[in-house]
Structures are given as C-alpha cells and as structure tokens.
C-alpha atoms as a PDB file:
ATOM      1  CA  UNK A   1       0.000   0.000   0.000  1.00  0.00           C
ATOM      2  CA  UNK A   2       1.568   3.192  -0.915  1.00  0.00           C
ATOM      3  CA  UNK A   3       2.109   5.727   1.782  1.00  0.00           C
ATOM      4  CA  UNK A   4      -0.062   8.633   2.011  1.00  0.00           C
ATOM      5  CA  UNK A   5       2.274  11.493   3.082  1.00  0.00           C
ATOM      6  CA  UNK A   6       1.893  14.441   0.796  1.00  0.00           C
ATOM      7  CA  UNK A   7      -0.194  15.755   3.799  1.00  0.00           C
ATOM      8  CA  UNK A   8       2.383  17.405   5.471  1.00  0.00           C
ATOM      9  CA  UNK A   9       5.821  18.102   3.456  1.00  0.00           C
ATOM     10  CA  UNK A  10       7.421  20.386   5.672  1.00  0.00           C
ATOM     11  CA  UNK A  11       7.192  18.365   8.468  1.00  0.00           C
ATOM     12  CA  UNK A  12       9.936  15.805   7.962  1.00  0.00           C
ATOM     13  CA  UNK A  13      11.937  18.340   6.854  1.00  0.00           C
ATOM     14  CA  UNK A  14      11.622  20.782   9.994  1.00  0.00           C
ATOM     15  CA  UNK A  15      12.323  17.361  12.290  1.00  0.00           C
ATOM     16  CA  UNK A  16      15.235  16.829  10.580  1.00  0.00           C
ATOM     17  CA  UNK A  17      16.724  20.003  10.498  1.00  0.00           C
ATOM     18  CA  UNK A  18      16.326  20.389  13.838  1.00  0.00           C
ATOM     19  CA  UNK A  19      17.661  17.018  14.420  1.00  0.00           C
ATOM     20  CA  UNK A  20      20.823  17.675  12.403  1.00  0.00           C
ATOM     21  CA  UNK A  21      21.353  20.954  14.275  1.00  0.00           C
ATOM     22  CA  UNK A  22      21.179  18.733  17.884  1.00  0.00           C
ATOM     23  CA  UNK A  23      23.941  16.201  16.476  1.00  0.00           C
ATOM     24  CA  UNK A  24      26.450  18.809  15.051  1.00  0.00           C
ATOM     25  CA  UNK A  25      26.307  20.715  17.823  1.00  0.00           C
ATOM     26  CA  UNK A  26      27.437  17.294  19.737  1.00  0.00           C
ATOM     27  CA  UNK A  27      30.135  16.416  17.107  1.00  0.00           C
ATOM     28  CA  UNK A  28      31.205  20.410  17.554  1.00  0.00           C
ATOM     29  CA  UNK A  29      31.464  19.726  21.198  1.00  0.00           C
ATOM     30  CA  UNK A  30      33.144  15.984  20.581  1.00  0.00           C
ATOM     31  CA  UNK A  31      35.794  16.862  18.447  1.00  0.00           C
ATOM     32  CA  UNK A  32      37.235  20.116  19.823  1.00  0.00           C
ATOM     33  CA  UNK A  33      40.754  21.225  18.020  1.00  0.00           C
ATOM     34  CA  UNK A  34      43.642  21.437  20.452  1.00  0.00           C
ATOM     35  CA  UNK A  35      46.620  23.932  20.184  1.00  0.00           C
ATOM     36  CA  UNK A  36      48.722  20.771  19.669  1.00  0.00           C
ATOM     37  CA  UNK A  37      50.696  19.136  16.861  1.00  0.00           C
ATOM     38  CA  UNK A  38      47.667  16.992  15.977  1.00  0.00           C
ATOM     39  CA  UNK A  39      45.394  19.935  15.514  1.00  0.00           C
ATOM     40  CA  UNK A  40      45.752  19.102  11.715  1.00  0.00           C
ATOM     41  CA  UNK A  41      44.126  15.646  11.929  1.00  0.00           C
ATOM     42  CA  UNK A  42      41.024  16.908  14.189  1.00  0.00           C
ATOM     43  CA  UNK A  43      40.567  19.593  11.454  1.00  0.00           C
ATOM     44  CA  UNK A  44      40.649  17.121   8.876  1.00  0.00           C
ATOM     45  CA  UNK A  45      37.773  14.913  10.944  1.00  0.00           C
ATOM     46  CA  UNK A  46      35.591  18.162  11.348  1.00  0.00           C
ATOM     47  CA  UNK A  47      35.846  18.763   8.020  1.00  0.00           C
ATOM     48  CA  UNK A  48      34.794  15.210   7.358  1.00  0.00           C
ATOM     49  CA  UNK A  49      31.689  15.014   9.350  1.00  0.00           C
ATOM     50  CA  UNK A  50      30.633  18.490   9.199  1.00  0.00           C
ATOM     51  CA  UNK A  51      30.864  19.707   6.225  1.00  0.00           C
ATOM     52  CA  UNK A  52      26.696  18.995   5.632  1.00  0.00           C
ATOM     53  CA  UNK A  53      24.651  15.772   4.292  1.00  0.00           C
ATOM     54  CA  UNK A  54      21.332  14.762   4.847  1.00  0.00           C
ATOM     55  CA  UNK A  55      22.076  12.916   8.420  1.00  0.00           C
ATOM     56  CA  UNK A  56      19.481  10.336   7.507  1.00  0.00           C
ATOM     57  CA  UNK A  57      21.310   7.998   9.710  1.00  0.00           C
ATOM     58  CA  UNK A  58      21.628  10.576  12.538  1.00  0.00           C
ATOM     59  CA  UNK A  59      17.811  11.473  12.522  1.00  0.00           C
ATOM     60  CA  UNK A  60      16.936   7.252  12.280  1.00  0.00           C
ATOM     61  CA  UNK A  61      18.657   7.221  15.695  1.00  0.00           C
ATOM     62  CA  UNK A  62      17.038  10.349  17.083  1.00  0.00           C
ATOM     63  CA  UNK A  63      13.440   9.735  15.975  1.00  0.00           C
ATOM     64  CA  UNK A  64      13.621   6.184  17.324  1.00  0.00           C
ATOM     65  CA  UNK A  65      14.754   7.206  20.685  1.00  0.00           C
ATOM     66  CA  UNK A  66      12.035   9.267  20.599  1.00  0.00           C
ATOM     67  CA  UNK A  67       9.696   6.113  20.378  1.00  0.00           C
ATOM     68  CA  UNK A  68      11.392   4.822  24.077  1.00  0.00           C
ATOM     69  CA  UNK A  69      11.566   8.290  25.536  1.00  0.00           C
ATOM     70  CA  UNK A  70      15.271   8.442  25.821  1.00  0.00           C
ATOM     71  CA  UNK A  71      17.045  11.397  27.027  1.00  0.00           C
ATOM     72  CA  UNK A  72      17.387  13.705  23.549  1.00  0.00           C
ATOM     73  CA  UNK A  73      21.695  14.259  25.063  1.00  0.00           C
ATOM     74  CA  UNK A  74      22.018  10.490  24.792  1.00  0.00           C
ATOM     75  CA  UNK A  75      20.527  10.188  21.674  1.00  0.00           C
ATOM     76  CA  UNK A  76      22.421  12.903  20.307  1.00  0.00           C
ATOM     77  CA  UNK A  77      25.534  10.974  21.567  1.00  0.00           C
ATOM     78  CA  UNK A  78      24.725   8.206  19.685  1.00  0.00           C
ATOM     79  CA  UNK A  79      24.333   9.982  16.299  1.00  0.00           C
ATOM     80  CA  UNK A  80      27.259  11.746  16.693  1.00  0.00           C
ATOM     81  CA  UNK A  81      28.965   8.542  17.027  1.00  0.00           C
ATOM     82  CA  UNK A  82      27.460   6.909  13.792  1.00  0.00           C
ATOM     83  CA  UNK A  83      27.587  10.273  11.955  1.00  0.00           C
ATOM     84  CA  UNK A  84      31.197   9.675  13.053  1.00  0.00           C
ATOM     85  CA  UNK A  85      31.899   6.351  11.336  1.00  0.00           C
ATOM     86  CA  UNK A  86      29.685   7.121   8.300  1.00  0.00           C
ATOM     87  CA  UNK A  87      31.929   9.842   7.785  1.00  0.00           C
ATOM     88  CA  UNK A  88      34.792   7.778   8.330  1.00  0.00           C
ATOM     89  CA  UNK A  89      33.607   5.908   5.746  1.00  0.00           C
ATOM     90  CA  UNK A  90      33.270   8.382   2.791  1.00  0.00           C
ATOM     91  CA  UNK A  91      36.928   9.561   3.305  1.00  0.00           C
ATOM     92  CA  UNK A  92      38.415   5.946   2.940  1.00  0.00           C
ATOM     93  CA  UNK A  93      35.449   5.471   0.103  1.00  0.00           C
ATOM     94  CA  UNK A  94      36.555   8.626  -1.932  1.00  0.00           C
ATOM     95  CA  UNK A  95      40.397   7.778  -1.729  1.00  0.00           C
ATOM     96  CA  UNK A  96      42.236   6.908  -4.881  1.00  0.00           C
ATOM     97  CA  UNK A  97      42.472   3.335  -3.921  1.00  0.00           C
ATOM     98  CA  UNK A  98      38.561   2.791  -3.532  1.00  0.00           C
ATOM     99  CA  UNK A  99      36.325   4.857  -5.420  1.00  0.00           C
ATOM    100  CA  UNK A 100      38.765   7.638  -6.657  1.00  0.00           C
ATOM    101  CA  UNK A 101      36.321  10.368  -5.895  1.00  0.00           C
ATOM    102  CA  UNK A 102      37.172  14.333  -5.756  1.00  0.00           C
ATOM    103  CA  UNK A 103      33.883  15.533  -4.660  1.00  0.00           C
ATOM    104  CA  UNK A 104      31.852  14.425  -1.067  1.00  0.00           C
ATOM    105  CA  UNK A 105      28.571  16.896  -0.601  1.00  0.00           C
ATOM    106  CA  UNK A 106      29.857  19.670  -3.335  1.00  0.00           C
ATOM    107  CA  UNK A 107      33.097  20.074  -1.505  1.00  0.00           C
ATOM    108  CA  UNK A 108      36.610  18.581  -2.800  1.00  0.00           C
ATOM    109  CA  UNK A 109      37.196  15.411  -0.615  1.00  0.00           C
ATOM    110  CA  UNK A 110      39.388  15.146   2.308  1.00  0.00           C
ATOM    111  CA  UNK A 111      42.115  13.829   0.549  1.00  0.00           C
ATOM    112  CA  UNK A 112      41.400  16.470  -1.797  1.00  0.00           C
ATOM    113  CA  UNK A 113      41.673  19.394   0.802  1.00  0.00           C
ATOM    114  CA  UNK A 114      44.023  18.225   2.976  1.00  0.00           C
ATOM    115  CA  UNK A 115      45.814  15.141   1.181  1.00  0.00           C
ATOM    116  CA  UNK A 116      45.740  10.979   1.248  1.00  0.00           C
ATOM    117  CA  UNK A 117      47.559  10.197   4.209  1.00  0.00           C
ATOM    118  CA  UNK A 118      46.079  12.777   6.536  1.00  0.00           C
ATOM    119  CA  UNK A 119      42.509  11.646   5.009  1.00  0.00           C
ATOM    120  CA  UNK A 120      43.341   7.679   6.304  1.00  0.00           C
ATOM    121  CA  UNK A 121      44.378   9.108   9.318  1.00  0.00           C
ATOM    122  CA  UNK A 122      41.382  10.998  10.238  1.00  0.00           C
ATOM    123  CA  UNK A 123      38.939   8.225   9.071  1.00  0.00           C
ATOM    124  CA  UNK A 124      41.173   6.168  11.310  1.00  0.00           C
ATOM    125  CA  UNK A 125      40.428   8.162  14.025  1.00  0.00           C
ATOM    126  CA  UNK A 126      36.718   9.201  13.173  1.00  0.00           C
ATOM    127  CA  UNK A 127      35.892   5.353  13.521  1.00  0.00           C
ATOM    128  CA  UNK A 128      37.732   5.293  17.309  1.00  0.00           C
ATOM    129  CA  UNK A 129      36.319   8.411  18.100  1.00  0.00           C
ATOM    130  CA  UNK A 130      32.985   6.442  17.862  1.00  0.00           C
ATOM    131  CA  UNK A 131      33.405   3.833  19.626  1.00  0.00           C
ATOM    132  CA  UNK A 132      34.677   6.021  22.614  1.00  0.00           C
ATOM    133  CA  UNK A 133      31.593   8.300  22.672  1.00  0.00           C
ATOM    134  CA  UNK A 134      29.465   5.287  22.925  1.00  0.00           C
ATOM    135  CA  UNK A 135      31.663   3.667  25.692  1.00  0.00           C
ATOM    136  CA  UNK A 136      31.348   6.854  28.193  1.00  0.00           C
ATOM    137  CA  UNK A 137      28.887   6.791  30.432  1.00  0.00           C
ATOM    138  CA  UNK A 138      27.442   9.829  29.041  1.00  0.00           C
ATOM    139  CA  UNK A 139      25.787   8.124  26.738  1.00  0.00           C
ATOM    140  CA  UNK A 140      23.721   5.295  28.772  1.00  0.00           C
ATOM    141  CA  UNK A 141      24.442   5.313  32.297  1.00  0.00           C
ATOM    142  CA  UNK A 142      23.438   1.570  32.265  1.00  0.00           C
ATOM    143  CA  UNK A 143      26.526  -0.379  31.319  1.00  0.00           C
ATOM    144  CA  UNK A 144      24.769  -3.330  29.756  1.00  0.00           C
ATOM    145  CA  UNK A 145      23.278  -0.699  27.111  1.00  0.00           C
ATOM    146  CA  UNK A 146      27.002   0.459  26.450  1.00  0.00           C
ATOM    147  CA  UNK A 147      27.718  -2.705  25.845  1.00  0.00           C
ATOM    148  CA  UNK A 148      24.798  -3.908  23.251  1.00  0.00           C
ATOM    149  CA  UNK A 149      25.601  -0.753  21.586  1.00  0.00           C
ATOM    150  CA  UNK A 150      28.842  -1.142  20.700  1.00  0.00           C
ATOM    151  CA  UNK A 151      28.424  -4.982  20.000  1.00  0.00           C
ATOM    152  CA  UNK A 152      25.416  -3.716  17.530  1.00  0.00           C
ATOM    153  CA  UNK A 153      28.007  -0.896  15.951  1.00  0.00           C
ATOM    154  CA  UNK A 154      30.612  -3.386  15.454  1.00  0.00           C
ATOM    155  CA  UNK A 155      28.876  -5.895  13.509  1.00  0.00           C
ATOM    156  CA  UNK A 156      27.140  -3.299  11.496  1.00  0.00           C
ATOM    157  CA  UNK A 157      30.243  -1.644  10.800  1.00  0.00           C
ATOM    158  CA  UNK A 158      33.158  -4.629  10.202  1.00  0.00           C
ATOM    159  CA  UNK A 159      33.790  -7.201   8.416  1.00  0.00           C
ATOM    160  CA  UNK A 160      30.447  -8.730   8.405  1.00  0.00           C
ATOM    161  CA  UNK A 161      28.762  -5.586   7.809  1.00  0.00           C
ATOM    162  CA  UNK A 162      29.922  -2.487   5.943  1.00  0.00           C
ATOM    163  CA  UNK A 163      33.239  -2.861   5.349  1.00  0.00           C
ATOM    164  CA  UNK A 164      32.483  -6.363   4.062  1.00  0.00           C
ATOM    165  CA  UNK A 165      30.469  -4.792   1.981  1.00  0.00           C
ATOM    166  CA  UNK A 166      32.727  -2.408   0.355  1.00  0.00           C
ATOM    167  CA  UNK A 167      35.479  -5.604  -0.149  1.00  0.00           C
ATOM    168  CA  UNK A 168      33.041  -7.326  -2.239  1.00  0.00           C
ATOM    169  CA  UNK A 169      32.023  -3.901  -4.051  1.00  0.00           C
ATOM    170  CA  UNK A 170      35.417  -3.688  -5.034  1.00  0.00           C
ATOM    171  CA  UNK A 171      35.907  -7.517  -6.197  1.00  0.00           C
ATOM    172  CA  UNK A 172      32.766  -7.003  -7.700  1.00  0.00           C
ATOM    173  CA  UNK A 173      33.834  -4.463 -10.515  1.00  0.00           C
ATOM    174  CA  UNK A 174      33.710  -5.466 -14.222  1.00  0.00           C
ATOM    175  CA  UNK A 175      32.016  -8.838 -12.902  1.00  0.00           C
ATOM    176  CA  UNK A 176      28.055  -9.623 -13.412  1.00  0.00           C
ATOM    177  CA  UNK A 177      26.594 -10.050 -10.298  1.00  0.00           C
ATOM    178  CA  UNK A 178      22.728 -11.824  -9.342  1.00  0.00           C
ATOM    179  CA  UNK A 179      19.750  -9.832  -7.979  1.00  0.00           C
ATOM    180  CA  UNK A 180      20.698 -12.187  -4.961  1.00  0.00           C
ATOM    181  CA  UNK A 181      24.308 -11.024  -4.780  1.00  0.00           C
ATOM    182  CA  UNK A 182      23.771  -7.377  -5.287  1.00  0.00           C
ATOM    183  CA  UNK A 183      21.165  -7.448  -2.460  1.00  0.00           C
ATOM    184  CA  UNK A 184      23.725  -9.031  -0.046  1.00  0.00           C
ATOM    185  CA  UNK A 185      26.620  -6.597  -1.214  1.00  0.00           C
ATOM    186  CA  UNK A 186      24.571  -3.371  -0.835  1.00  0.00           C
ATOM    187  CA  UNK A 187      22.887  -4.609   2.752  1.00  0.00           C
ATOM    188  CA  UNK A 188      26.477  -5.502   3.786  1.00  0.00           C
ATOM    189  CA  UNK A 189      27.994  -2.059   2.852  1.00  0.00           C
ATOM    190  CA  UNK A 190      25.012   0.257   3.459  1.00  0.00           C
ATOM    191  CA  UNK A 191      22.373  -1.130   4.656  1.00  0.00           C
ATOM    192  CA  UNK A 192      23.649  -2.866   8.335  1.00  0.00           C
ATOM    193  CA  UNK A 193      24.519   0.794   9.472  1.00  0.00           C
ATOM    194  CA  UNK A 194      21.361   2.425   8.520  1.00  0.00           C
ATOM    195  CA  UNK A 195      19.763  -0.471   9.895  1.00  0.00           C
ATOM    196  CA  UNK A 196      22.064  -0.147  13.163  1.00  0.00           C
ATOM    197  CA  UNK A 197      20.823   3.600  13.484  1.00  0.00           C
ATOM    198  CA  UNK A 198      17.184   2.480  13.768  1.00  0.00           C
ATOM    199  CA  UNK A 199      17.622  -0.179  16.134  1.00  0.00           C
ATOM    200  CA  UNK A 200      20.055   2.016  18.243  1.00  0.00           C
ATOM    201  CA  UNK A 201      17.165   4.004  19.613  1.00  0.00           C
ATOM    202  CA  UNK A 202      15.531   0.834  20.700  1.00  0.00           C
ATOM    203  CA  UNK A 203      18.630  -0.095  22.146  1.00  0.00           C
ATOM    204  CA  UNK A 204      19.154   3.546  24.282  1.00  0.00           C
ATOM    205  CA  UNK A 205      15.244   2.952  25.405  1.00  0.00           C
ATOM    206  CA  UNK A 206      15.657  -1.084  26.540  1.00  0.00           C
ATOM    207  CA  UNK A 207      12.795  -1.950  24.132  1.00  0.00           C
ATOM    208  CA  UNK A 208      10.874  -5.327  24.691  1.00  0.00           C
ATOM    209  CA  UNK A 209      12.135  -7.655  21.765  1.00  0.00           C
ATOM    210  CA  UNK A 210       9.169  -7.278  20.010  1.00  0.00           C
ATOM    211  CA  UNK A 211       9.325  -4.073  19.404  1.00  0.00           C
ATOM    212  CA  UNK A 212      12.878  -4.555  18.568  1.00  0.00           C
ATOM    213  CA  UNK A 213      11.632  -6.847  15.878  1.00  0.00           C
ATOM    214  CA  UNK A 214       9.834  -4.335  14.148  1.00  0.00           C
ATOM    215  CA  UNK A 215      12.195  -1.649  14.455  1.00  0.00           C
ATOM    216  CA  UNK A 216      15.050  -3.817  12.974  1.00  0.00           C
ATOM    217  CA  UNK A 217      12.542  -4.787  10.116  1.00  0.00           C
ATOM    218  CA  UNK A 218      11.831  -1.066   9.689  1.00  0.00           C
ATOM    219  CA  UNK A 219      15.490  -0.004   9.300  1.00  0.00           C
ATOM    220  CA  UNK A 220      16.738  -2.932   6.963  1.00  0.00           C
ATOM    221  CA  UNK A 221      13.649  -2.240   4.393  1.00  0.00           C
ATOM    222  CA  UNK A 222      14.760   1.195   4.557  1.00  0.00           C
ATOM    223  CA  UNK A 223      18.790   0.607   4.209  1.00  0.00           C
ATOM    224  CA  UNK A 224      17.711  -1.279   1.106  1.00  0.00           C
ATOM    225  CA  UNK A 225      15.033   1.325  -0.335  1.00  0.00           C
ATOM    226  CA  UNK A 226      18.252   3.762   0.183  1.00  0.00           C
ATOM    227  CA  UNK A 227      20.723   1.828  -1.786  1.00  0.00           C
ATOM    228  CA  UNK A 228      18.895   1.242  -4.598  1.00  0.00           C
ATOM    229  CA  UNK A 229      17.524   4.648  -4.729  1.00  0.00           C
ATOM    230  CA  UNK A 230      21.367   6.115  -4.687  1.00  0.00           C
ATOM    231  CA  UNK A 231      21.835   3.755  -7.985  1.00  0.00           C
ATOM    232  CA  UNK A 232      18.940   5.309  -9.509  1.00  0.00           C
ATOM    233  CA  UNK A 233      20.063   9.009  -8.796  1.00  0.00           C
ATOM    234  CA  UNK A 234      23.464   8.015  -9.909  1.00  0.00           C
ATOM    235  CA  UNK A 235      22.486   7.053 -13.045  1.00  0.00           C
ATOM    236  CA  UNK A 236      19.531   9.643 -13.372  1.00  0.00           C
ATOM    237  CA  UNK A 237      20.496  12.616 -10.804  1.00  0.00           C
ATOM    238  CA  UNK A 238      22.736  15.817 -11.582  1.00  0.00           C
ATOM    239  CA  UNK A 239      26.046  16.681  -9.861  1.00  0.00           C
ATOM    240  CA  UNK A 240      24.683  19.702  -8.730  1.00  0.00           C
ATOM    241  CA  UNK A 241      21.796  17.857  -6.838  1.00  0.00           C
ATOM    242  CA  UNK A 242      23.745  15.214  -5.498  1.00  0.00           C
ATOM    243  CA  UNK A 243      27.169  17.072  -4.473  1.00  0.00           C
ATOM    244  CA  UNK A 244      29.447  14.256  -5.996  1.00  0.00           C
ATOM    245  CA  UNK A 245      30.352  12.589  -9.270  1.00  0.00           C
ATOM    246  CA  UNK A 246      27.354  10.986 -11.321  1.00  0.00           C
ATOM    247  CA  UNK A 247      27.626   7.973 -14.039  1.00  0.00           C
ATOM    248  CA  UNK A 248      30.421   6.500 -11.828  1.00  0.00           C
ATOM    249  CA  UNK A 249      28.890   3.054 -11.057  1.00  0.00           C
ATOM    250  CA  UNK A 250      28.353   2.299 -15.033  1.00  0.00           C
ATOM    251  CA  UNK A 251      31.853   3.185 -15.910  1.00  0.00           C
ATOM    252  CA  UNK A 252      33.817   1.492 -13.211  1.00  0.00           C
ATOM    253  CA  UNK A 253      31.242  -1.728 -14.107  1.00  0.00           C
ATOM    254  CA  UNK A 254      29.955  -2.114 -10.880  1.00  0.00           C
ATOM    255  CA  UNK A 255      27.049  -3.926  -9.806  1.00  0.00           C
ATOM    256  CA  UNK A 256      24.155  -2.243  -9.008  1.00  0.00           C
ATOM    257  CA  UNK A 257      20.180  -2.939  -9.092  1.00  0.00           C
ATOM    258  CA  UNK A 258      20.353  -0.259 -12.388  1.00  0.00           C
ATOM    259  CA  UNK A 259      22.276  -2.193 -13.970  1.00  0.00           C
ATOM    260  CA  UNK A 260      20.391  -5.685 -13.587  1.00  0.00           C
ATOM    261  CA  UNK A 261      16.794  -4.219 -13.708  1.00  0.00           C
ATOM    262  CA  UNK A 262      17.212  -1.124 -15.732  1.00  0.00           C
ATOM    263  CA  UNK A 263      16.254   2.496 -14.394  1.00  0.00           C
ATOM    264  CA  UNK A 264      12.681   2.150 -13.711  1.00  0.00           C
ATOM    265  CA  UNK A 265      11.733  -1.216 -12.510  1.00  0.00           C
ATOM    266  CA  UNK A 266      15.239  -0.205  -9.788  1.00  0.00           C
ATOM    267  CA  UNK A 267      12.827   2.610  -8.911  1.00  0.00           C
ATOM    268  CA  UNK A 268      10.091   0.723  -8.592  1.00  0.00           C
ATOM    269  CA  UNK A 269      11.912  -1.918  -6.191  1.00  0.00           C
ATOM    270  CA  UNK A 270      13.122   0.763  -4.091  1.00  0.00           C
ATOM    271  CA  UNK A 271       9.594   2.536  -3.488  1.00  0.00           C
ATOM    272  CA  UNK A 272       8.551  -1.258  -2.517  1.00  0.00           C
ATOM    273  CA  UNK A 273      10.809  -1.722   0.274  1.00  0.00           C
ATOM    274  CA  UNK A 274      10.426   1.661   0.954  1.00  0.00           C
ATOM    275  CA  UNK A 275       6.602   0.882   1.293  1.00  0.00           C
ATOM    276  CA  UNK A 276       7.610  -2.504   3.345  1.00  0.00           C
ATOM    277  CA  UNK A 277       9.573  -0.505   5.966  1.00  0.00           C
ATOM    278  CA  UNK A 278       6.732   1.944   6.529  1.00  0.00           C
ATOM    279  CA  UNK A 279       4.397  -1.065   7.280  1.00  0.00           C
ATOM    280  CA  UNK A 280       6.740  -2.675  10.046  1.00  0.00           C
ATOM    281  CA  UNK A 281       5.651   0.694  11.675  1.00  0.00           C
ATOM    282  CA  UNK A 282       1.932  -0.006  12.033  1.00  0.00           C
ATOM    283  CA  UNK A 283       1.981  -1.063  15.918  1.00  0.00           C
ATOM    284  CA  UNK A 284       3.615   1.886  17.065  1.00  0.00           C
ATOM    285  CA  UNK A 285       1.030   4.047  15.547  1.00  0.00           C
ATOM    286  CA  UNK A 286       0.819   8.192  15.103  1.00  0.00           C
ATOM    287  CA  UNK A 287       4.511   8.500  17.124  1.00  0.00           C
ATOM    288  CA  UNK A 288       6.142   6.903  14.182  1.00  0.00           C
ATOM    289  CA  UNK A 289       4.627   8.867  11.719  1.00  0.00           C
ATOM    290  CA  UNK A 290       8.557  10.785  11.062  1.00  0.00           C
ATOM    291  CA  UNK A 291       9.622   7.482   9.881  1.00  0.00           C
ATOM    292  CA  UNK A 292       7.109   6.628   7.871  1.00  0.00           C
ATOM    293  CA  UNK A 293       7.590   9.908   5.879  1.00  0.00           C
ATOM    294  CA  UNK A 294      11.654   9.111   5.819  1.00  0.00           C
ATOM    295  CA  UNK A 295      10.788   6.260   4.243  1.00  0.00           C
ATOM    296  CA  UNK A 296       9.181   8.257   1.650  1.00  0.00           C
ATOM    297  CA  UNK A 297      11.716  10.441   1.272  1.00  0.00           C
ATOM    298  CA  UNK A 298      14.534   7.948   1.272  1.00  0.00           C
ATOM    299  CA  UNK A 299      12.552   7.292  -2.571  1.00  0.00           C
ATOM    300  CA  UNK A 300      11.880  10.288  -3.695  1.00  0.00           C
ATOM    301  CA  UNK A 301      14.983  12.719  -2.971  1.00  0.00           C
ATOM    302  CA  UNK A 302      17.502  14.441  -5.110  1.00  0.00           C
ATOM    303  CA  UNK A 303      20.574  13.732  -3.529  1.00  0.00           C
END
C-alpha cells in the first residue's frame, strides 16, 4: 500500500533540520581542536563530518529514541557517534584506492583538501572516536546498554557488515553479479549501518524484543530502499543535486540494481521496500509517523 504522506511536506523536513542541528552541535562539542601538533588531523575529521549531508542515519537514531523516551543528550551521543563512522567511511570510500572520488557533498574530498595520508588518518580516528563516545557513560548510564551498543556498531560496521560490503564492491567491478548477490553486497555495505541507526534508539530505550523486531525490520527495508535509490540518482540525478560525481557506477562496471533491472523497474523496487519498511511501523502508531515519511523520502529525494 503506498504511503499517504503528501499531507504534510514540511514536516519531515523541519524534524530533521532540527535534528541535524542537535547532532552537530554534539560532534562540535566531541571533536574540539587542540593547540597541539595533531590539531591538523582533528581539522581534517571536522571537516569530514561536518561539512553537511542529509544525516538520515543521525535522525533514524534520534526519531527512534524518541519512540522509548530516551534522554534527547544520549541520543544525540549516539548519532554523533554513527555520523562519526559514516563519515569515516566516505573519506576511505573517496580515496584513490577505492572509489577515486574528488567531490563528497559539493566540496573537494578530504584527501582532496588536505591530502591521502592525513585523510586515512582521520577516518582512522573518526571510527575510534565512535566507539569512545558510545563507551562513556554519558551516553547510557546503564553499562549493559554500552555494551549492546557497541556490539550492535561493530557488527554493522566490520567485516560482516559495511566494510564487508565495500570488499566485495570492489571484487565485484567489471564482474556480473545476481539480484541475490547485489542485495547481499549493498545490505552488507550500506544497509547494516542504517539499519544499526534504527535499532540504536531501541537499544538507548531497553525496548521489549518485540518491538525490537519491528524496528530492525523497519530499518533494513529502509537501508535497502536507500541503496537502490542512490543507484537510480546516480544514473539519473545531476552533480549539482547530489554534491558528488554521477555515471560512476556504469563506468567502473559495478554492480548495481540499475544495472540488472534497468532504471525504472530499480525505482520501482526501491519505493517497494520503501513501502515494506513503513508497514513494520503499524503497531507503534501516530509516534512513528517521522519514519514513515523518511521512508518516503529515502525514494523520492535528489541527492
């Protein structure tokens, strides 16, 4: 059933601005530059991780603390920290080794404006960073929370989650991968961290399992609906729109649902899941109405 959500179109956008304004101030605040000789490398992680972007990821974990009434600080803490190692991310993704990218968000790269080995350094340091923030007690002052959140941001975020992923993105090149394959690849290497963001709320907020259940449901559906959606606008978007390089999946060769279904029947899959997601919501009624309109979004934005 498609969602009906052109009721309200500034309202998703409001939330997340204000969101996005909550978790930069925290990343201001968690990465402060010192008048020391590694000033340079904290520059080059602000720059990283606040130079913009949509903080999807940031408002997922926001919006579903909301759901458990968690403290809006903690939350924010949490965001931070995967607004941290999605960041992280991007600067090893847009290095010359991996995707040989200039442009992140309309700006030149990090390796671009500072240069390669600062860049590995800071997304080095981006991804420790993280895992600190959500290991003080600042952000849960139950330690058994602490601890299911970093188990959660591990798995989402290694070998057996994103950066999995991006290995078998890059063996994947010039190859022709199944429906099957590209599904695992782009859950692996996107998906598990937006996925991770959703469920962290539910974490923060000691959920019943059930409800965990649904949120988890929610926030794969969604990671998918995302993935796919970036192939579209990379093969249909504008630089301008998008704030990086466009066309670059078909000429590196790489796998994508584009390439396998062709531009409009990727679309189509995308709003599905995108649909899906917004219908593992049901239970939790008006209070998730936010996500139900990301999901939306996640299908119908420019960038």
């Amino acid at each position: 059933m498609a969602l009906d959500l052109v009721r309200k179109p500034d309202l998703l956008a409001e939330a997340m601005t204000e969101a996005a304004r909550l978790v930069e101030a925290q990343l201001d605040a968690l990465l402060p530059v010192p008048e020391a000789a590694e000033a340079r490398l904290i520059e080059a992680m602000r720059y990283a991780c606040l130079n913009g972007g949509k903080r999807l990821r940031a408002f997922l974990v926001m919006e579903t603390a909301k759901l458990f009434t968690v403290n809006v600080t903690c939350a924010a803490r949490v965001a931070a920290a995967v607004e941290m190692l999605h960041a992280y991310s991007l600067v090893h993704d847009d290095l010359p080794a991996m995707d040989d990218d200039d442009l992140r968000r309309g700006q030149p790269s990090c390796h671009k404006k500072f240069d390669e080995a600062t860049a590995i350094l800071a997304g080095d340091a981006l991804q420790t960073r993280a895992f600190e923030v959500l290991a003080e007690e600042d952000t849960h002052a139950d330690a058994e929370a602490r601890c299911e959140l970093i188990s959660a941001f591990a798995l989402a975020s290694g070998a057996r989650g994103m950066v999995g992923g991006q290995m078998i993105d890059m063996l994947a090149e010039g190859k022709q991968l199944s429906g099957p394959e590209i599904t695992r690849l782009q859950a692996l290497k996107t998906g598990r961290l937006i996925q991770f963001s959703a469920e962290a709320g539910a974490i923060l907020g000691r959920a019943p399992q059930a409800q965990r259940h649904f949120i988890a449901a929610y926030g794969r559906e969604l990671g998918g609906a995302f993935q796919i959606y970036d192939d579209v606008l990379d093969e249909a978007g504008s630089a301008e729109d998008i704030g990086k390089t466009v066309g670059k999946d078909a000429a590196q060769g790489k796998a994508t649902m584009v390439s396998i279904l062709g531009l409009d029947r990727a679309r189509a899959q995308a709003e599905h899941l995108a649909d899906q997601a917004a219908q593992h919501l049901e239970s939790f009624g008006e209070r998730a109405e936010l996500l139900k309109l990301l999901a939306r979004f996640t299908v119908t934005r420019k960038s």
